[in-house]
Each structure stands twice: as C-alpha cells, then as structure tokens.
C-alpha atoms as a PDB file:
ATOM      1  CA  UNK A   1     -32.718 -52.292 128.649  1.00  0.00           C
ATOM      2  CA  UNK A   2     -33.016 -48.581 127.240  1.00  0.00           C
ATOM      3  CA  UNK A   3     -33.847 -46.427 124.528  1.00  0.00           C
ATOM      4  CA  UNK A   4     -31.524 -44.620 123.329  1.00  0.00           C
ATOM      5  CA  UNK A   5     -32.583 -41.752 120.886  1.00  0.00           C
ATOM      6  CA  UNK A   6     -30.710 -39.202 118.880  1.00  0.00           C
ATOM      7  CA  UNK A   7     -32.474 -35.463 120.353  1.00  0.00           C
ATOM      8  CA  UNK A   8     -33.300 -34.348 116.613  1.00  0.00           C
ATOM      9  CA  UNK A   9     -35.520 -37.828 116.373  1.00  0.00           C
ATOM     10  CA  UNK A  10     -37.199 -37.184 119.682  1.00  0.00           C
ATOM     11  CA  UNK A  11     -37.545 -33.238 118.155  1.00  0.00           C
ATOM     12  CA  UNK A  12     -39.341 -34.493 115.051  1.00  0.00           C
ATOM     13  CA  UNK A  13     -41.644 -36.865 116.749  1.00  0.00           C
ATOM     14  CA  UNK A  14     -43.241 -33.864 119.384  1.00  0.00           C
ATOM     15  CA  UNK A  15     -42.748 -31.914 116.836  1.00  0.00           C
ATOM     16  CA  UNK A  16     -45.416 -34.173 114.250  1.00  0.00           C
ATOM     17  CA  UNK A  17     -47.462 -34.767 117.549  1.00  0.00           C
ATOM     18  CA  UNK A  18     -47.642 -30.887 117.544  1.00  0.00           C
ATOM     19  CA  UNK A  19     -48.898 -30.837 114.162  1.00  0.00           C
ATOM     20  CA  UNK A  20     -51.633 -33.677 114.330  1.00  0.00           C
ATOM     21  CA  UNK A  21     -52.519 -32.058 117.464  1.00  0.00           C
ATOM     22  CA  UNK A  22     -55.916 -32.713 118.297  1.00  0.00           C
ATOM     23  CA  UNK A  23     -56.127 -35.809 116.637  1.00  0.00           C
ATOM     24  CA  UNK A  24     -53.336 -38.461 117.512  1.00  0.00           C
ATOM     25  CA  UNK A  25     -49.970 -38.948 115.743  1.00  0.00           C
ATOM     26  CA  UNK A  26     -48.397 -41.706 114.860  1.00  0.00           C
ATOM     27  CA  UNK A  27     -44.755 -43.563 113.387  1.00  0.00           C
ATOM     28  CA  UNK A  28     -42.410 -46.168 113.239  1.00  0.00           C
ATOM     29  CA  UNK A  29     -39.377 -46.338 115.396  1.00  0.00           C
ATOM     30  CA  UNK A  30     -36.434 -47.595 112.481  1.00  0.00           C
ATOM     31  CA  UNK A  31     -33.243 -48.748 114.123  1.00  0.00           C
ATOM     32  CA  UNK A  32     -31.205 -52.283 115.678  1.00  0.00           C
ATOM     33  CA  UNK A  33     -30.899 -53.854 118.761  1.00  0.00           C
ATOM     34  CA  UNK A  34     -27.658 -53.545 120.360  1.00  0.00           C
ATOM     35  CA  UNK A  35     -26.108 -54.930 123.361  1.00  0.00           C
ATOM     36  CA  UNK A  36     -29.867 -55.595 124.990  1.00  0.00           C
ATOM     37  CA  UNK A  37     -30.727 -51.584 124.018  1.00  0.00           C
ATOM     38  CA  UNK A  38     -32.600 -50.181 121.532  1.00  0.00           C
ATOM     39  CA  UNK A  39     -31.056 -47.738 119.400  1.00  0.00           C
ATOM     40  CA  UNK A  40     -33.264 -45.676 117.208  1.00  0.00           C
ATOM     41  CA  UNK A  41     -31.495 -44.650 114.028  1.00  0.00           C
ATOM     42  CA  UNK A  42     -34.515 -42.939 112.362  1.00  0.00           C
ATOM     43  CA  UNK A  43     -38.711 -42.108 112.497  1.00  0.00           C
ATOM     44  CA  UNK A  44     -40.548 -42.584 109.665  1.00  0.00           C
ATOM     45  CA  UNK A  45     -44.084 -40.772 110.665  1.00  0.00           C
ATOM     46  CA  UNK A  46     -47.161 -42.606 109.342  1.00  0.00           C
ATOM     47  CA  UNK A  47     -50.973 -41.496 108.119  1.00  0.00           C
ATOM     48  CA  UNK A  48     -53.312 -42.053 110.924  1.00  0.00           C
ATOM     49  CA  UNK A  49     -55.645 -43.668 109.170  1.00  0.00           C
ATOM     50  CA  UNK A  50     -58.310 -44.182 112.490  1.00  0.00           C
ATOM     51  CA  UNK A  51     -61.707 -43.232 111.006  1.00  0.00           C
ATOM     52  CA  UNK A  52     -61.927 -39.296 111.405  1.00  0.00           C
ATOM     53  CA  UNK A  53     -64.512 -39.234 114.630  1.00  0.00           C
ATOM     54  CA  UNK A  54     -62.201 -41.651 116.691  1.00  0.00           C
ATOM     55  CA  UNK A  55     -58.579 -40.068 115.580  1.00  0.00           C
ATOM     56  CA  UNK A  56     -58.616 -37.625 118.762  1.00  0.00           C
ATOM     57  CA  UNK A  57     -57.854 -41.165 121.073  1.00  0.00           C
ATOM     58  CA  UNK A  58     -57.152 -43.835 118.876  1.00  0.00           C
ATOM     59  CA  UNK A  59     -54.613 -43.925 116.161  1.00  0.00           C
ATOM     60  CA  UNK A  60     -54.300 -47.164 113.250  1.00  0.00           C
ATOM     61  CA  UNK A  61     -51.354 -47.542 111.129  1.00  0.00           C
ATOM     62  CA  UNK A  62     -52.259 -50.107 108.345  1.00  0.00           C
ATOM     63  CA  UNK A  63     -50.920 -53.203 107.344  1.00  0.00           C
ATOM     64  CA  UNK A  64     -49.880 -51.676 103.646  1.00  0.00           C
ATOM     65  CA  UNK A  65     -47.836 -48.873 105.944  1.00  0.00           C
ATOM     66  CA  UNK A  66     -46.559 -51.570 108.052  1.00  0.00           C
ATOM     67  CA  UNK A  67     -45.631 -53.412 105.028  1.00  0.00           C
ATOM     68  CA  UNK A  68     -44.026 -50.347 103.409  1.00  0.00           C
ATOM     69  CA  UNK A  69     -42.196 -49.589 106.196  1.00  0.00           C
ATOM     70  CA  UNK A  70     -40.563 -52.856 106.681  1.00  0.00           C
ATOM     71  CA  UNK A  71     -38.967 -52.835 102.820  1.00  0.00           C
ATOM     72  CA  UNK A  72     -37.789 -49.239 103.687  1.00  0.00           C
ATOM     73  CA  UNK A  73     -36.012 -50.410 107.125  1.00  0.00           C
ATOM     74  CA  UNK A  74     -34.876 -53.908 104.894  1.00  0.00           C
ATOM     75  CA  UNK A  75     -33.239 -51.271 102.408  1.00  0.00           C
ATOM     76  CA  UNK A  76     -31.384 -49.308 104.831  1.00  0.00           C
ATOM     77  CA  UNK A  77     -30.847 -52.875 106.768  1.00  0.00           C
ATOM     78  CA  UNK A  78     -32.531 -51.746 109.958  1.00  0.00           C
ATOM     79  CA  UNK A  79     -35.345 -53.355 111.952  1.00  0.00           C
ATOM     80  CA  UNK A  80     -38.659 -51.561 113.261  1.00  0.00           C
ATOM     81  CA  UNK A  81     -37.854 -51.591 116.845  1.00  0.00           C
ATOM     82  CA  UNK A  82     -41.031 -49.471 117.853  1.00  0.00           C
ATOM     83  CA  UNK A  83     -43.902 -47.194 117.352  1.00  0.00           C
ATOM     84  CA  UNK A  84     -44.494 -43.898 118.334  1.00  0.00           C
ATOM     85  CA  UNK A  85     -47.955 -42.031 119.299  1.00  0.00           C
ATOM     86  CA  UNK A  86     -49.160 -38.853 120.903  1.00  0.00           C
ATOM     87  CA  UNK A  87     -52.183 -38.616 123.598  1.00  0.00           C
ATOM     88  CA  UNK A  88     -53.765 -35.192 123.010  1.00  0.00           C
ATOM     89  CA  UNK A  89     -54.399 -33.255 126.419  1.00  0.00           C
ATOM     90  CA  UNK A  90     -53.799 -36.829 128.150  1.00  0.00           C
ATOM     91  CA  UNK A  91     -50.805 -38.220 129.934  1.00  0.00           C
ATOM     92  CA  UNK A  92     -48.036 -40.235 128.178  1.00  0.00           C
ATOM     93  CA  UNK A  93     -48.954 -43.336 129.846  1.00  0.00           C
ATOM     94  CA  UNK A  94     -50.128 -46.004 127.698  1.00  0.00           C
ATOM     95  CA  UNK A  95     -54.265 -46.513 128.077  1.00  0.00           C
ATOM     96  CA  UNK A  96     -56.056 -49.861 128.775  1.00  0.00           C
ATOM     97  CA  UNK A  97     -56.884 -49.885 124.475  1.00  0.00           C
ATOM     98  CA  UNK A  98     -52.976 -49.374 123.641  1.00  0.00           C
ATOM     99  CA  UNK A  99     -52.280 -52.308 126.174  1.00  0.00           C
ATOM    100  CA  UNK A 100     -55.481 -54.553 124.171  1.00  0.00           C
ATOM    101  CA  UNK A 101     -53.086 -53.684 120.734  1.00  0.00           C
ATOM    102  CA  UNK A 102     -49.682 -53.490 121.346  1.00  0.00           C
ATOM    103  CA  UNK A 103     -46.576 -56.020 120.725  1.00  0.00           C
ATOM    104  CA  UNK A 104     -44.440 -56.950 123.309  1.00  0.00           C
ATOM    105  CA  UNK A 105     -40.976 -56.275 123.319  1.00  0.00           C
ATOM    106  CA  UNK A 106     -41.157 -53.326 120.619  1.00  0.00           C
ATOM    107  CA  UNK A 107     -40.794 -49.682 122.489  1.00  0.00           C
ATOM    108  CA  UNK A 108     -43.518 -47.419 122.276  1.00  0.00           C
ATOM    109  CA  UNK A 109     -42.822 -43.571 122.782  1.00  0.00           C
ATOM    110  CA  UNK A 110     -45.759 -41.441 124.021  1.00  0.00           C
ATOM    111  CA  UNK A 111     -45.593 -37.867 123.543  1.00  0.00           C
ATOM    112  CA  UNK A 112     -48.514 -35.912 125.586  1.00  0.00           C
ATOM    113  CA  UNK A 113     -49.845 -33.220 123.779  1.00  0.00           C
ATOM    114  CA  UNK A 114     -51.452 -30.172 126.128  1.00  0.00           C
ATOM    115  CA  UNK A 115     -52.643 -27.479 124.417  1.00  0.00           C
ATOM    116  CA  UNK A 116     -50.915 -27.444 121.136  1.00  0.00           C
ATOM    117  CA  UNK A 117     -47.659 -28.391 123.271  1.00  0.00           C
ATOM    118  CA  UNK A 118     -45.437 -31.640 123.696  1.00  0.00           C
ATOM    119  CA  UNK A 119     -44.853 -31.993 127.054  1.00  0.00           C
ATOM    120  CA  UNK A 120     -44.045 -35.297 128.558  1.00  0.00           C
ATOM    121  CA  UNK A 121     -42.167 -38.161 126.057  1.00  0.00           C
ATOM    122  CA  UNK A 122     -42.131 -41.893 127.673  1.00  0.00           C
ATOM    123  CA  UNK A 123     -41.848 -45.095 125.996  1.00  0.00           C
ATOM    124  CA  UNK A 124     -42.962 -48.781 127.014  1.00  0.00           C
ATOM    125  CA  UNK A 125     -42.509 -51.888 126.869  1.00  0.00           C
ATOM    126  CA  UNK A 126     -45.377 -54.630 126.634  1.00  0.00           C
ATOM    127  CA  UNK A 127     -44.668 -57.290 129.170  1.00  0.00           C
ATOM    128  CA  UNK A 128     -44.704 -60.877 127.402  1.00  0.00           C
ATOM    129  CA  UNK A 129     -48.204 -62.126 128.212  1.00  0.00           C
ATOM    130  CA  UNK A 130     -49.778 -58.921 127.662  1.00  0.00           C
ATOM    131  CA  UNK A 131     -50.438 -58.097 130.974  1.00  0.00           C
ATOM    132  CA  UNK A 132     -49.497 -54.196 131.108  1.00  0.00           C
ATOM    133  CA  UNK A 133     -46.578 -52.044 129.734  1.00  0.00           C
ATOM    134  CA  UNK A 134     -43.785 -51.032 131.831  1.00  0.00           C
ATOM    135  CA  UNK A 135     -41.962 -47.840 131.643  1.00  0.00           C
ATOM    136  CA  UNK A 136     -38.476 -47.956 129.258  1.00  0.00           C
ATOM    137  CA  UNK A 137     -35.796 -45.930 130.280  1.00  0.00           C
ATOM    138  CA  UNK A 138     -34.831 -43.358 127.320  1.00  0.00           C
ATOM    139  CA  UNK A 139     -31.515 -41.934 126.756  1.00  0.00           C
ATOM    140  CA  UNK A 140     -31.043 -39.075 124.390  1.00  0.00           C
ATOM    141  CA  UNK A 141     -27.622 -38.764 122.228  1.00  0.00           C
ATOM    142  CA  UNK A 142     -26.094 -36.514 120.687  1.00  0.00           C
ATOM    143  CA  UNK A 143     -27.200 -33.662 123.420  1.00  0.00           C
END
C-alpha cells in the first residue's frame, strides 16, 4: 500500500505548514481508495482550533470541521482518506500523543517545519490495535 499524491497537493500542504509555522497545521486528505493505494485527489486545510498555548505541538480539528468536510468529499463523491499535520522544528515522525489519537488505516502526512522551512514530508499508517504507526510509502504524480 502507497500514497500516491499529485506534487501541487504535497506543495500546498508545506506550503500551509509554512504559514502556521510555529504553531501546527492541519487538513484533510480528500480522495478514494484504489487498487489497495491511496490516491489523494485534493487537501482541504482546516482551523487548528487547539487552545492557543498548546497549538505549537498539538493540533484539533473539530467534529463540526470533520462533519463539514465529509458533505464536501460526499459532494464531489470522494472519501477522507487522511489527515495531514506539521511538527514545528520537530521530526516528521508521528509522537507518542498522535499515536494516543489517531485512526487506523487513514494516512497521515507529516510535514517538519525547521525554521520557517518544510523539510521532511512522511505519512503513516496506524496499525489496527493501536499499537504504533508505520511509515507509508508516498508516491508523487504528476512530477
């Protein structure tokens, strides 16, 4: 299994990380599965709406935004298929509170943000009883 991403969708999402930079960004990952892949057809970025003293490490997308997002993906009849975060002047590895919250089987890019820069992009995979995430292979389109 992979994610595959279009390079202007991998663009936008450093790009927004750049932007929220030193607090965290955050998103949705709109797209289908296909063939056992995951094939991101567009990001929707989303409010961070962690309480202001905790939004440098921690990010929260609400349930109304989760909600909001899902009629959006309905209308365009794609699923959410992942999130997407950045980790200010920290590694893109998922940390032990990502692996507390996340879903499995959804991807989850992580963009690492180092002085005002995107520099690594990864994206995970929760195992199925929660356990830890392991690394997704991503595959950029459209070069």
């Amino acid at each position: 299994m992979a994610l595959k991403i279009d390079r202007q969708h991998l663009e936008l999402i450093k790009a927004y990380g750049e932007e929220s930079y030193p607090d965290e960004c955050c998103g949705f990952l709109l797209g289908r599965n296909v063939n056992g892949d995951k094939v991101v057809v567009a990001t929707l970025p989303a409010l961070n709406a962690r309480e202001s003293a905790e939004k440098y490490h921690r990010f929260l997308i609400t349930p109304q935004a989760y909600l909001e997002c899902q009629k959006y993906a309905k209308q365009k009849n794609l699923d959410i298929i992942g999130f997407y975060h950045s980790h200010p002047n920290a590694e893109a590895r998922p940390s032990a509170y990502d692996v507390e919250h996340g879903w499995p089987w959804y991807s989850y890019i992580i963009v690492s943000i180092k002085n005002s820069k995107a520099s690594d992009v990864t994206s995970w995979t929760l195992e199925d009883d929660r356990s830890k995430f392991k690394q997704e292979k991503i595959i950029v389109v459209n070069e």
